[in-house]
C-alpha atoms as a PDB file:
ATOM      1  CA  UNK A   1      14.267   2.361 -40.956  1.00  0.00           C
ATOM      2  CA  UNK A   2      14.504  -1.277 -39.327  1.00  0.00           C
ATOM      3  CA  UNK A   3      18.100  -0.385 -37.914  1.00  0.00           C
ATOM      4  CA  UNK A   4      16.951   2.526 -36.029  1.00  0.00           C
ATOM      5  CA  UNK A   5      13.684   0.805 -34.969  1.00  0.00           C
ATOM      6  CA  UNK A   6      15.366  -2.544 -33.701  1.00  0.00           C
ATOM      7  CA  UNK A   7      18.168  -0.449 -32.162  1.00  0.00           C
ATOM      8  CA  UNK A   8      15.178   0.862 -29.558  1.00  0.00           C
ATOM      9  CA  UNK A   9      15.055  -2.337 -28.487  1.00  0.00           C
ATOM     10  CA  UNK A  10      17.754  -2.622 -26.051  1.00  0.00           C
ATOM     11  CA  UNK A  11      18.416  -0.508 -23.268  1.00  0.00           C
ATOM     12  CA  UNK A  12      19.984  -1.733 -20.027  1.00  0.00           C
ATOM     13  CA  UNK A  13      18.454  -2.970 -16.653  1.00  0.00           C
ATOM     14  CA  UNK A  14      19.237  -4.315 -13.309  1.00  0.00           C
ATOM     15  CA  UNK A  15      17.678  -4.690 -10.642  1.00  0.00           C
ATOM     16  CA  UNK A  16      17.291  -6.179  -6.671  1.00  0.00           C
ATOM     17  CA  UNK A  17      14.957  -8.832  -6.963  1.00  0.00           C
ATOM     18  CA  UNK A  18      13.358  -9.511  -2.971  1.00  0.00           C
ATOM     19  CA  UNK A  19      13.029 -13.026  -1.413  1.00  0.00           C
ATOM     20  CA  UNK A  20       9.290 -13.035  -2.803  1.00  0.00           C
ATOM     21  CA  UNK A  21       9.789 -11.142  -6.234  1.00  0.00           C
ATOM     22  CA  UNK A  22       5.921 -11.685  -6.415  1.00  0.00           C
ATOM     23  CA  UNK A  23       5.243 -10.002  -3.681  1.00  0.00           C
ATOM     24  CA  UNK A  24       6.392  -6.425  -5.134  1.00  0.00           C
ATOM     25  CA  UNK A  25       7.252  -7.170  -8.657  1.00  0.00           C
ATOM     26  CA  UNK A  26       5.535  -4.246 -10.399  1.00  0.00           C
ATOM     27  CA  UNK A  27       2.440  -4.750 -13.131  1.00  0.00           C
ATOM     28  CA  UNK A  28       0.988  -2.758 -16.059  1.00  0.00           C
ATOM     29  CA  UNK A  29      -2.251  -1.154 -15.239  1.00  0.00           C
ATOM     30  CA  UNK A  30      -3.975  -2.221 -18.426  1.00  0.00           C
ATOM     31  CA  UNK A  31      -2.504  -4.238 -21.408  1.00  0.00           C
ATOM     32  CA  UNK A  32      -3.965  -5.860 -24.722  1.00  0.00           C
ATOM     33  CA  UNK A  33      -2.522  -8.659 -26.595  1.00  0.00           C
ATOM     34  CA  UNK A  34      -3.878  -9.972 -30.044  1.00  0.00           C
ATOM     35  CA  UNK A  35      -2.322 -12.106 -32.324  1.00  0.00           C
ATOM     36  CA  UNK A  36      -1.544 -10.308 -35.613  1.00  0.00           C
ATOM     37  CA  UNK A  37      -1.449 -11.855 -39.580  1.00  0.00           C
ATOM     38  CA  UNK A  38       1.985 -10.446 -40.582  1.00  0.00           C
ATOM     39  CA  UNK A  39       3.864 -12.772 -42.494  1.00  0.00           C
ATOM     40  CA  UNK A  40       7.360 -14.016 -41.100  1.00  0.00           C
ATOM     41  CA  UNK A  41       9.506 -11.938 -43.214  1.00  0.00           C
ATOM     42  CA  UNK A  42       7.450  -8.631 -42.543  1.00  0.00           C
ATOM     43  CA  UNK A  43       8.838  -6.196 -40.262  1.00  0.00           C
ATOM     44  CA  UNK A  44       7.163  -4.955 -36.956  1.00  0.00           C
ATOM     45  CA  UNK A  45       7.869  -1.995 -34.720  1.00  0.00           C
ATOM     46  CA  UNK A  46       8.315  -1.767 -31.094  1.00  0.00           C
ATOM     47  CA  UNK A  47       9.416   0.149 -27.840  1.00  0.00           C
ATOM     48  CA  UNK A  48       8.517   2.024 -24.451  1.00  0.00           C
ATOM     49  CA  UNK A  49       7.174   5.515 -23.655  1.00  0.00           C
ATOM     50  CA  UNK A  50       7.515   7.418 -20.665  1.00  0.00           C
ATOM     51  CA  UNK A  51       4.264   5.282 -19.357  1.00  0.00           C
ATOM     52  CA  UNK A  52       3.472   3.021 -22.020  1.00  0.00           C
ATOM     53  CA  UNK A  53       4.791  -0.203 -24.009  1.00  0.00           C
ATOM     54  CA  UNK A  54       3.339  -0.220 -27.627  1.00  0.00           C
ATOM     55  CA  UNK A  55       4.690  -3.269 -30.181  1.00  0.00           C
ATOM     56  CA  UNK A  56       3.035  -3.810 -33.988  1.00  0.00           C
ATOM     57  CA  UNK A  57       3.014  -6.622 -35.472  1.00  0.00           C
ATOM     58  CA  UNK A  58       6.177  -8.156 -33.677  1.00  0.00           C
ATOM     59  CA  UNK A  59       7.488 -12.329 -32.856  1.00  0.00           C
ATOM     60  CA  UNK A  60       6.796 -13.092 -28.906  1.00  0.00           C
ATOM     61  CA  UNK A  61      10.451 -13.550 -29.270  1.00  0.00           C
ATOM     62  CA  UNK A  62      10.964  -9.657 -29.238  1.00  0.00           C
ATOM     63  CA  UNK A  63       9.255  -8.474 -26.283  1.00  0.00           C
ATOM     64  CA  UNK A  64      10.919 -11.453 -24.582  1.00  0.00           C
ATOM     65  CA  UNK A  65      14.435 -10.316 -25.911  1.00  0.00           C
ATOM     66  CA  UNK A  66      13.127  -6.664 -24.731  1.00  0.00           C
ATOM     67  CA  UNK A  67      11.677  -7.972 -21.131  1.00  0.00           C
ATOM     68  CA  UNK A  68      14.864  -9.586 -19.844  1.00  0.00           C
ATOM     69  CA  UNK A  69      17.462  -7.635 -21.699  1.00  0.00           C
ATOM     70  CA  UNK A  70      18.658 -10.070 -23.912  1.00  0.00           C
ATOM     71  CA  UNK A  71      19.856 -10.822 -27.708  1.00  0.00           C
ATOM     72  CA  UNK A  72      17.228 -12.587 -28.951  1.00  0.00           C
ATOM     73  CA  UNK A  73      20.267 -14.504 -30.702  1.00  0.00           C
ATOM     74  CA  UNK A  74      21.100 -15.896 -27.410  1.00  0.00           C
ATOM     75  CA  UNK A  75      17.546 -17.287 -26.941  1.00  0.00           C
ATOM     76  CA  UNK A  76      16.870 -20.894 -26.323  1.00  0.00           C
ATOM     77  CA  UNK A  77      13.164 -22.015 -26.580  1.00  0.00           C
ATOM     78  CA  UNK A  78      10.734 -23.007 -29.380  1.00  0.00           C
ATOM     79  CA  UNK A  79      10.705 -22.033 -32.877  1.00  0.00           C
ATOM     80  CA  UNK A  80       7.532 -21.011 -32.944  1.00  0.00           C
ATOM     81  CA  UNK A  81       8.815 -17.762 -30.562  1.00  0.00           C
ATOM     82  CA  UNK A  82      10.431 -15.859 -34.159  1.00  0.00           C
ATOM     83  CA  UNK A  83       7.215 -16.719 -36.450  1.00  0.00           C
ATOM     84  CA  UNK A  84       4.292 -15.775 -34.118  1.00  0.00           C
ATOM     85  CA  UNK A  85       3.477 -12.475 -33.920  1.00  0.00           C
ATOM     86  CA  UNK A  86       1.456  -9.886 -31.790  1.00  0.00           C
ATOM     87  CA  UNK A  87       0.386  -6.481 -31.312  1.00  0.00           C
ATOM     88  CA  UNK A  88       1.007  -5.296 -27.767  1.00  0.00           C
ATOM     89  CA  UNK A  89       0.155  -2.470 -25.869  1.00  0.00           C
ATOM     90  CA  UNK A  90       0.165  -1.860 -22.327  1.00  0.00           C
ATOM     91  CA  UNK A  91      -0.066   1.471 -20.146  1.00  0.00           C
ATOM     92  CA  UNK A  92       1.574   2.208 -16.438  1.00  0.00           C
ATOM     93  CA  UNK A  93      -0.855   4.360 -14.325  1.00  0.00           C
ATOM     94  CA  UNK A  94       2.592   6.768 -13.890  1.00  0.00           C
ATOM     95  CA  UNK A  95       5.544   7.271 -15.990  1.00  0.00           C
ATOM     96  CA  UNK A  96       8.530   4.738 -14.864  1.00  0.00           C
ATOM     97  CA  UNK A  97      12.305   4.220 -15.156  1.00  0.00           C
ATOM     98  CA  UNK A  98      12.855   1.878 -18.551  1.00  0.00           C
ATOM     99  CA  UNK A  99      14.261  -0.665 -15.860  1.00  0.00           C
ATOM    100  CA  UNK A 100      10.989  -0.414 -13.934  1.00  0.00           C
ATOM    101  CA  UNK A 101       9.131  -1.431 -17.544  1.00  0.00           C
ATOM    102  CA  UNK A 102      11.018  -4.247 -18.030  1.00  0.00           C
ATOM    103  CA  UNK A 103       9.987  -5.757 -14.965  1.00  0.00           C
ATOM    104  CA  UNK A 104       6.366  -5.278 -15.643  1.00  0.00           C
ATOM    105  CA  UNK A 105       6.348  -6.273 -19.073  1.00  0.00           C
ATOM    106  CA  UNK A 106       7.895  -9.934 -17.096  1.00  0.00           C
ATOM    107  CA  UNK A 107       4.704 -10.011 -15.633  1.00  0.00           C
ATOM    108  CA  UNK A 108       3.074  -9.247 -18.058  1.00  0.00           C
ATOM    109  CA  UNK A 109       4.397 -12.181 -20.250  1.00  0.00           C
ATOM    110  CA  UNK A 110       4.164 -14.326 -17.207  1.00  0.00           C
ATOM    111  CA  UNK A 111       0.520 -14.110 -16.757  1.00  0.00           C
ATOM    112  CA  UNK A 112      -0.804 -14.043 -20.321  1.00  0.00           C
ATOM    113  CA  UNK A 113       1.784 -16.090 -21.466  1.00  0.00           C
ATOM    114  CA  UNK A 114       2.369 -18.238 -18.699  1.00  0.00           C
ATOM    115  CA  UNK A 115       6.515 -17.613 -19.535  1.00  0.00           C
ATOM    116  CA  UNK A 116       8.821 -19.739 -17.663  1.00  0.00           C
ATOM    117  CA  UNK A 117      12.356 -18.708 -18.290  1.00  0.00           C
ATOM    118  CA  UNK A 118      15.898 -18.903 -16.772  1.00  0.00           C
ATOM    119  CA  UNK A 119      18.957 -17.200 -16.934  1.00  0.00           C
ATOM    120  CA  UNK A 120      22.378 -18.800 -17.029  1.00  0.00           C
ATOM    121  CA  UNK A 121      25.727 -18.264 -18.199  1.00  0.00           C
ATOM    122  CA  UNK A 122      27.410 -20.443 -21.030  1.00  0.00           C
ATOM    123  CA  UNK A 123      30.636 -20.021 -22.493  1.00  0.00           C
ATOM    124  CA  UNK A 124      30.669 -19.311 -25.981  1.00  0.00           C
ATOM    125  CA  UNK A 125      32.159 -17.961 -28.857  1.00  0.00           C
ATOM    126  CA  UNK A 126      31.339 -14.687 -30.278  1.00  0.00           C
ATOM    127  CA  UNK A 127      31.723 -11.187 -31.588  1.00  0.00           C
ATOM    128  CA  UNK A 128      33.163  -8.664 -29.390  1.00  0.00           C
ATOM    129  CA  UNK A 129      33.512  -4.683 -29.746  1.00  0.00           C
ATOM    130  CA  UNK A 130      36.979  -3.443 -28.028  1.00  0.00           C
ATOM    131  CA  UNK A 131      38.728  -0.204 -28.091  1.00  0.00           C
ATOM    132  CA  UNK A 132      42.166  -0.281 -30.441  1.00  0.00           C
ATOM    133  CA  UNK A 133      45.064   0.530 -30.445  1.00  0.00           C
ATOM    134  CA  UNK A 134      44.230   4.146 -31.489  1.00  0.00           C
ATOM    135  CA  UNK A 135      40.730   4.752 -29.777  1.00  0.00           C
ATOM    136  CA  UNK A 136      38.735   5.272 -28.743  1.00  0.00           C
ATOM    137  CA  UNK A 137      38.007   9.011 -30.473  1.00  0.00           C
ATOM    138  CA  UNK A 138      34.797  10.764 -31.916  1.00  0.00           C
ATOM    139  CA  UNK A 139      32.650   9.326 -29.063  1.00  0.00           C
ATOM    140  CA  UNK A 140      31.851  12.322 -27.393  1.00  0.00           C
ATOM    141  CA  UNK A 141      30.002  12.267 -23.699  1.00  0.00           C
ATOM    142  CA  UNK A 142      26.440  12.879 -23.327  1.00  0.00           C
ATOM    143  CA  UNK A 143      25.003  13.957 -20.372  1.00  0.00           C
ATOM    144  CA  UNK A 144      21.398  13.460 -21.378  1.00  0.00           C
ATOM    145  CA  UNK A 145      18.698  11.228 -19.624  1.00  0.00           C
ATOM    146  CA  UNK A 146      16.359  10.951 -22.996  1.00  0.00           C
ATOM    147  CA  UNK A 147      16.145   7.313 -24.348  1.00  0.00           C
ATOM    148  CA  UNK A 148      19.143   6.281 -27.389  1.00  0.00           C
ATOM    149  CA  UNK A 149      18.113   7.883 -30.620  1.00  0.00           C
ATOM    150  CA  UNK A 150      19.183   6.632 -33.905  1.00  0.00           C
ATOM    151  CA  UNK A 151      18.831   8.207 -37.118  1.00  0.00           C
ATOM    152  CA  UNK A 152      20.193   8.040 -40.928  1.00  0.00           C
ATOM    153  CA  UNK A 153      21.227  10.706 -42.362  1.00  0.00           C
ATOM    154  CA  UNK A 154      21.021  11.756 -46.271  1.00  0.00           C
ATOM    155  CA  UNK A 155      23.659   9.694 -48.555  1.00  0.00           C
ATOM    156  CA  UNK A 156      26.692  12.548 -49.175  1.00  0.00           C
ATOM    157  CA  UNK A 157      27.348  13.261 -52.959  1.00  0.00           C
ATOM    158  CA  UNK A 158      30.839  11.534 -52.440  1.00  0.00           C
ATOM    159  CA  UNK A 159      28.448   8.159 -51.917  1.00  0.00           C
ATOM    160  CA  UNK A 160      28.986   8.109 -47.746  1.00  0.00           C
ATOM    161  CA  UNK A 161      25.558   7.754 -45.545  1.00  0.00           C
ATOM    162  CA  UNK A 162      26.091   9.269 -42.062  1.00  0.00           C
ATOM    163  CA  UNK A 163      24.232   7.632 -39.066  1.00  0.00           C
ATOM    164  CA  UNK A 164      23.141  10.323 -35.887  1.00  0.00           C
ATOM    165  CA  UNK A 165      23.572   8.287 -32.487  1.00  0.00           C
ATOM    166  CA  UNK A 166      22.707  10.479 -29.975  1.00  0.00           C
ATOM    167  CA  UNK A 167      22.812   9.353 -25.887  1.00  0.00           C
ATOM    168  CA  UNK A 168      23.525   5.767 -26.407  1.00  0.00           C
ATOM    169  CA  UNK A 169      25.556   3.437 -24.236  1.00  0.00           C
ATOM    170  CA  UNK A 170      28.200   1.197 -25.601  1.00  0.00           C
ATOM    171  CA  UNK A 171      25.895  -1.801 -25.239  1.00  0.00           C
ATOM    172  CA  UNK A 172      23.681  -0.130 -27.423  1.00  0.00           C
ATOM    173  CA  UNK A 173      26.136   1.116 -29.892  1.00  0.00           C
ATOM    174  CA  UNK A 174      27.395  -2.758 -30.271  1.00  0.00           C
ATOM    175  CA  UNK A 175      23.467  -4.156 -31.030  1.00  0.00           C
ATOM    176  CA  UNK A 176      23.186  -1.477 -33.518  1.00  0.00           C
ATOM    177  CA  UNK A 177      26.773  -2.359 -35.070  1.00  0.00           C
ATOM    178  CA  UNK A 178      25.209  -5.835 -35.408  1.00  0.00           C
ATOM    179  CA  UNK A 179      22.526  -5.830 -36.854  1.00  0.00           C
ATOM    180  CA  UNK A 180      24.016  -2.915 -39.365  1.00  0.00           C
ATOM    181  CA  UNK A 181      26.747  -5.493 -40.335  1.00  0.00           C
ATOM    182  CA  UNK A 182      24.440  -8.236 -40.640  1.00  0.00           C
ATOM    183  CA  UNK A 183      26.622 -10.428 -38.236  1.00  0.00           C
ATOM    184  CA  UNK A 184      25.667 -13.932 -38.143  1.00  0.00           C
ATOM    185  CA  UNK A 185      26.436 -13.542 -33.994  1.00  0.00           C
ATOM    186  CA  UNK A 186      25.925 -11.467 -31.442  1.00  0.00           C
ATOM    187  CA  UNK A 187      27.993  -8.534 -31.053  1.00  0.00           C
ATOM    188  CA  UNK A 188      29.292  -8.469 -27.190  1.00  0.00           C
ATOM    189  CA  UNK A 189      30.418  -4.737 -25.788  1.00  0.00           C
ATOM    190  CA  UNK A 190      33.830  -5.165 -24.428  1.00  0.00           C
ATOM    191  CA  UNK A 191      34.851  -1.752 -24.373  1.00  0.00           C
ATOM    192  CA  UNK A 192      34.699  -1.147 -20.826  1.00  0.00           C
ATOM    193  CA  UNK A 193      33.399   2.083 -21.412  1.00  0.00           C
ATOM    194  CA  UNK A 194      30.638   3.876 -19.310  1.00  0.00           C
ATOM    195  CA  UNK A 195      28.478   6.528 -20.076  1.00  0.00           C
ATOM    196  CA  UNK A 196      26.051   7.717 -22.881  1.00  0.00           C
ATOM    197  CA  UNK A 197      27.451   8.607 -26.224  1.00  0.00           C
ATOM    198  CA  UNK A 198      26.580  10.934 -29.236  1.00  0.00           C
ATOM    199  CA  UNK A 199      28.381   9.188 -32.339  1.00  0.00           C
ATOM    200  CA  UNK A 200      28.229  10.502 -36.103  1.00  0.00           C
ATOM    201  CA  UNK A 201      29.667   7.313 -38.125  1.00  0.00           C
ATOM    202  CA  UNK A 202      30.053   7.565 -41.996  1.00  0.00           C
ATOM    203  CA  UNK A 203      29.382   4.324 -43.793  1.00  0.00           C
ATOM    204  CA  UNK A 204      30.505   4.535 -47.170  1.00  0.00           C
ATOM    205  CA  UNK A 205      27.371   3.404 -49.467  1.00  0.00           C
ATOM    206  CA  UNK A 206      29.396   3.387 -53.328  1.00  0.00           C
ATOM    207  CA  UNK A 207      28.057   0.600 -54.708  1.00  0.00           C
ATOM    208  CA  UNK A 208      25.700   0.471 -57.056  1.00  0.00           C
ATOM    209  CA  UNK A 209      23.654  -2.637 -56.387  1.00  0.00           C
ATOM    210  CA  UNK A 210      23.545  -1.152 -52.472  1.00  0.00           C
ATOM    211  CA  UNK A 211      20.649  -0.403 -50.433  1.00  0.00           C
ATOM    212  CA  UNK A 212      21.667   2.312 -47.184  1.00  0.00           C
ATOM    213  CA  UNK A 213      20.667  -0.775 -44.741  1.00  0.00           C
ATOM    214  CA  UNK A 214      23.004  -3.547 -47.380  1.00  0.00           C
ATOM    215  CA  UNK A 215      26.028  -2.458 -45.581  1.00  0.00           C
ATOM    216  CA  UNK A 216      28.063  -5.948 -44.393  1.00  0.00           C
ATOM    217  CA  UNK A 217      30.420  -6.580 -42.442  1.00  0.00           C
ATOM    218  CA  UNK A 218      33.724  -5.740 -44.660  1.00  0.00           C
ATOM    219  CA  UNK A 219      32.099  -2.118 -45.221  1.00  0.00           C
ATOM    220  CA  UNK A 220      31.012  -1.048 -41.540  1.00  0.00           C
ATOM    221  CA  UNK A 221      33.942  -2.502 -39.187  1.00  0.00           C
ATOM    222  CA  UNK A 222      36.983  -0.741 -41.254  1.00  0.00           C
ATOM    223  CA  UNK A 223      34.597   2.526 -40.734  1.00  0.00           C
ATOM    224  CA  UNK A 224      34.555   1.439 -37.155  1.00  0.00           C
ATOM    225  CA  UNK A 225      37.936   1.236 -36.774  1.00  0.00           C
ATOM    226  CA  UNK A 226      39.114   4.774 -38.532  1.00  0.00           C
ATOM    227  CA  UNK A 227      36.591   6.850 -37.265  1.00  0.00           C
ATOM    228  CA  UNK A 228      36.327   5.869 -33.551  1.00  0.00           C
ATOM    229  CA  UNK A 229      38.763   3.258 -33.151  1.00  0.00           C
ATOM    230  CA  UNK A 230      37.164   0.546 -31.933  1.00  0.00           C
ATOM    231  CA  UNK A 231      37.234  -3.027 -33.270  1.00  0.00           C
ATOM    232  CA  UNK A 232      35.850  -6.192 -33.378  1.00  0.00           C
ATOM    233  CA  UNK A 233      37.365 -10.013 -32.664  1.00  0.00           C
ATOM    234  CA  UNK A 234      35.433 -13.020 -32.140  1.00  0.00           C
ATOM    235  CA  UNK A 235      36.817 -15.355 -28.891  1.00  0.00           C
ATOM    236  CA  UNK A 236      35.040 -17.404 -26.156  1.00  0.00           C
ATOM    237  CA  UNK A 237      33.329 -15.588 -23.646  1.00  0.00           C
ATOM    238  CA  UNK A 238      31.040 -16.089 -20.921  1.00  0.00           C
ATOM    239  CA  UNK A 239      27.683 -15.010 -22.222  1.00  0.00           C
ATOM    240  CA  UNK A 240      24.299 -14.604 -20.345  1.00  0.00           C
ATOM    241  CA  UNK A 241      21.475 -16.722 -22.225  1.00  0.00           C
ATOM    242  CA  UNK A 242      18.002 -16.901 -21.774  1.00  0.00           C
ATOM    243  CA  UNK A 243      16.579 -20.574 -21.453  1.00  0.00           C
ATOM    244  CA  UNK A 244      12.779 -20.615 -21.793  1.00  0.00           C
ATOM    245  CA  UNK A 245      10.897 -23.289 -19.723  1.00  0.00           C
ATOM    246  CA  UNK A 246       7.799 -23.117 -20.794  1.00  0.00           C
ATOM    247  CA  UNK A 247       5.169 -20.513 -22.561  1.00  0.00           C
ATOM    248  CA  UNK A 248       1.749 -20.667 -24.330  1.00  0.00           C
ATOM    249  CA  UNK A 249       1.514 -19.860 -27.971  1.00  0.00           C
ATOM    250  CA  UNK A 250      -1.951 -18.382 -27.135  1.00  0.00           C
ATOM    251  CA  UNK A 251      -2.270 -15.531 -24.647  1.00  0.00           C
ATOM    252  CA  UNK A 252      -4.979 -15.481 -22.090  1.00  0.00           C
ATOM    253  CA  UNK A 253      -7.776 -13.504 -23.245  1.00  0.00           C
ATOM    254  CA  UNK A 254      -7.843  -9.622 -22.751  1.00  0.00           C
END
């Protein structure tokens, strides 16, 4: 289930950086890196544990994106970043806050990759998730801790798929949207709304030439709308990017 898989991706982070970020910026204990022979348009797997980082078979892109919180869409560096892949797994010596494990995995790309990277803000046009004029409804408040989980459920006789979205933000619930609706663009939350969500959306899957992950756009936003009554407009924003200096394609050895 790529959907489900990608959607593990992204979960948010801040953080205080000090004046020497160096000096306290916090490290996996041990990690291994290997290149991997998956061809471009194969599919990879990746995400945290309580202690642990563990990615198959995934671009460098990804654990970028994943590092610094970012849409890989809004990504500037080579092309070579989508195409080569790696297995990566690294362990903490305790478990950590997600926020904690995106710092280290920084570090971690920084010293095997020697990754350079900057963030600034551009204005630019995209995608954006607001409540209507009706909503928002069905998004009911989640008190739980656990990280976002994501599931498909069976395809209904009446040829509707329900997804299970249990404890995620928003933020989350926008990435997911995108990728579901194969938007060419990011997807930007502009709900305003805080808090961790469980969310049952039916996606109507008639049909006959669809797949349940061929949704598109005309299918999943009018869903979006009825059942929790959000929507989606595109307009100029200003949007955090990522703007990569520099990086190896080969990581230093294990």
């Amino acid at each position: 289930m790529r959907v489900a898989t990608l959607l593990l991706m992204t979960i948010a982070v801040t953080g205080t950086q000090s004046a020497d970020p160096a000096a306290d910026q916090p490290e996996f204990e041990a990690a291994s890196i290997r290149a991997t022979n998956g061809a471009a348009d194969s599919h990879g797997q990746m995400g945290p544990t309580a202690d642990s980082f563990h990615g198959v078979n995934m671009p460098l892109k990804q654990y970028v994106a994943w590092a610094y919180k970012i849409r890989d869409k809004r990504m500037y560096g080579p092309d070579w970043l989508d195409t080569t892949r790696f297995d990566l797994s690294a362990k903490a010596n305790r478990a950590v806050p997600i926020e904690t494990m995106r710092l280290m995995m920084r570090k971690l790309l920084e010293d095997r990759f020697h990754l350079v990277a900057h963030q600034e803000t551009r204005t630019l046009s995209a995608s954006v998730l607001t409540v209507g004029k009706t909503g928002p409804k069905h998004l009911n408040s989640t008190a739980t801790e656990s990280q976002a989980s994501i599931m498909p459920g069976a395809i209904k006789p009446d040829g509707n798929q329900i997804w299970l979205l249990r404890g995620v933000t928003t933020f989350e619930f926008a990435f997911f949207l995108e990728r579901l609706a194969k938007l060419d663009d990011v997807l930007v939350d502009g709900t305003g709304l805080d808090g961790k969500f469980d969310i049952d959306l039916e996606i109507p899957v008639k049909a006959v030439e669809m797949t349940p992950l061929d949704y598109g756009l005309t299918v999943v936003l009018p869903a979006v709308s009825d059942q929790l009554g959000l929507k989606v407009g595109v307009r100029k924003v200003p949007t955090e990017v990522l703007v990569i200096d520099q990086v190896d394609r080969v990581p230093t050895e294990n």
